[in-house]
Protein backbone atom coordinates (compact mmCIF):
# COMPACT_ATOMS: atom_id res chain seq x y z
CA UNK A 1 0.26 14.05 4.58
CA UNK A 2 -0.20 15.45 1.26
CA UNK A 3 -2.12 14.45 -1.64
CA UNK A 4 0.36 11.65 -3.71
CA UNK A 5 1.66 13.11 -6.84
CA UNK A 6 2.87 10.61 -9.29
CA UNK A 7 2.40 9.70 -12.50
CA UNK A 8 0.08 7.28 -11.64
CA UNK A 9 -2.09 9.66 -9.99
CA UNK A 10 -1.56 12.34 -12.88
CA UNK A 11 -2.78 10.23 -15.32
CA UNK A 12 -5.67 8.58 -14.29
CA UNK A 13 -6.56 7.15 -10.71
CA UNK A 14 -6.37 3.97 -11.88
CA UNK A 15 -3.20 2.76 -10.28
CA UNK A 16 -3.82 4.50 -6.89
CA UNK A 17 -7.67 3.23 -6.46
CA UNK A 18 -6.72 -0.31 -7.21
CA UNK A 19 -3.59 -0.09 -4.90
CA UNK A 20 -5.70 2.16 -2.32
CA UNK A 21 -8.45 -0.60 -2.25
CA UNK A 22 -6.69 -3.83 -2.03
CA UNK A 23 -4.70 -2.37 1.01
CA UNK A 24 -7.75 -1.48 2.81
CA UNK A 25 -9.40 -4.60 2.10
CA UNK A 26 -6.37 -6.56 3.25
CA UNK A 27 -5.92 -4.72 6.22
CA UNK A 28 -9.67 -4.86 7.44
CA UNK A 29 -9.44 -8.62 6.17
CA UNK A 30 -6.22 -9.25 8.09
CA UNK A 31 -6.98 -6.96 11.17
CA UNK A 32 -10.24 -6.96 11.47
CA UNK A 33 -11.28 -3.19 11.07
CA UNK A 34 -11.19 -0.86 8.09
CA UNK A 35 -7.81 1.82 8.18
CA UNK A 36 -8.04 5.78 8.08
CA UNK A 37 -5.32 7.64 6.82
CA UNK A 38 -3.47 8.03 10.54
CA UNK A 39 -4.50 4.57 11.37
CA UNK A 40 -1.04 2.64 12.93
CA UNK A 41 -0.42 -0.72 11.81
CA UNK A 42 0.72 -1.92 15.12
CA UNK A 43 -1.89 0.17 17.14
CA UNK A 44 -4.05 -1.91 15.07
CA UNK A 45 -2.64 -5.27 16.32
CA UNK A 46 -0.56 -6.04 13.51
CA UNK A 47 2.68 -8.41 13.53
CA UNK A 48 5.15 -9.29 11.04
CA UNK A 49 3.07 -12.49 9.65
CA UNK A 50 -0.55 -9.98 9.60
CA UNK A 51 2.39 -7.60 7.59
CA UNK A 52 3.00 -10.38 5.19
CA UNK A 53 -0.75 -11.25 5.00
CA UNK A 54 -1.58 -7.74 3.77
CA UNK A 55 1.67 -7.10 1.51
CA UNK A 56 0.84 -10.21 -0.51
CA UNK A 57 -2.49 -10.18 -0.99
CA UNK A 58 -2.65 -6.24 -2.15
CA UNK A 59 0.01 -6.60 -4.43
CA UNK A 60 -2.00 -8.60 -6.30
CA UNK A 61 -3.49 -5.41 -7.96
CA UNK A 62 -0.50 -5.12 -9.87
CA UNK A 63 1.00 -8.29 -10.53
CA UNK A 64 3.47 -6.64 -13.27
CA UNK A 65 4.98 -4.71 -10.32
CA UNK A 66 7.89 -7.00 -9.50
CA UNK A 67 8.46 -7.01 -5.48
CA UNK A 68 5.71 -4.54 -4.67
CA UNK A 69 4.72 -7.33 -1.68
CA UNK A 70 8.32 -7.00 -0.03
CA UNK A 71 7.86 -2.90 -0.68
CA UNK A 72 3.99 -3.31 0.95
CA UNK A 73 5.48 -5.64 4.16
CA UNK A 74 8.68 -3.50 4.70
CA UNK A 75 6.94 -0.50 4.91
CA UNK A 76 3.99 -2.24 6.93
CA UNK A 77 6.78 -2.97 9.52
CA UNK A 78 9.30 0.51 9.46
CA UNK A 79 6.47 3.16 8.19
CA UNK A 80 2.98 1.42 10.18
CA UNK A 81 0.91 4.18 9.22
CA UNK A 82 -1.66 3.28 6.44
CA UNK A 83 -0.89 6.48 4.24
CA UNK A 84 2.63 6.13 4.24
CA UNK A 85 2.61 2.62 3.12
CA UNK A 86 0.26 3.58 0.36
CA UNK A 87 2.52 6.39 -0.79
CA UNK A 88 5.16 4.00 -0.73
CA UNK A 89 3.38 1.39 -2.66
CA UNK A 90 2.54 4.00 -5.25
CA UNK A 91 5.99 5.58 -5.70
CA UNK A 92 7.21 1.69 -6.37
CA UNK A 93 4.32 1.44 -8.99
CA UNK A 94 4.65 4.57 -10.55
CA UNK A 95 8.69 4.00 -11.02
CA UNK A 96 8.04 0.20 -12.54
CA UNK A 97 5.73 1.82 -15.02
CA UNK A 98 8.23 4.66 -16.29
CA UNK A 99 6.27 7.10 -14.54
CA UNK A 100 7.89 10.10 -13.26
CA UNK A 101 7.42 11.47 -9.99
């Protein structure tokens, strides 16, 4: 995957180290073992409550981003791989805050 390029990222690595971090933390929290990049979310033992788990508690580094958890848990479930559901996260925080990507 490429390097994200949004505003967020653009402008400071603010919004994609505090989204970056609380994913990781909820996923090793949830699952039990830190992600990579390629890591699989259901390779990783993951089911749709451990999806909800992780969604709600990372979205909490953005609490003015309405519905990031239901962007987090849906892509958790269709995308599994941790990069992808970061880059989706970040495009959903970068378009609530006007950014453009």
């Amino acid at each position: 995957m490429a390097d994200v390029d949004t505003s967020a990222t653009r402008n400071g690595r603010q919004g994609q180290d505090d989204l970056t971090a609380a994913l990781a933390q909820a996923w090793h929290g949830v699952l039990g073992s830190p992600p990579a990049e390629d890591s699989d979310f259901y390779e990783a033992g993951g089911t749709s409550i451990d999806a909800a788990r992780i969604a709600s508690q990372a979205a909490e580094c953005a609490p003015d981003v309405e519905d990031l958890d239901v962007t987090l848990m849906t892509a958790l479930l269709d995308e599994a791989r941790f990069a992808d559901v970061r880059r989706l996260g970040l495009e959903t925080i970068d378009r609530t805050r006007g950014g453009v990507s």
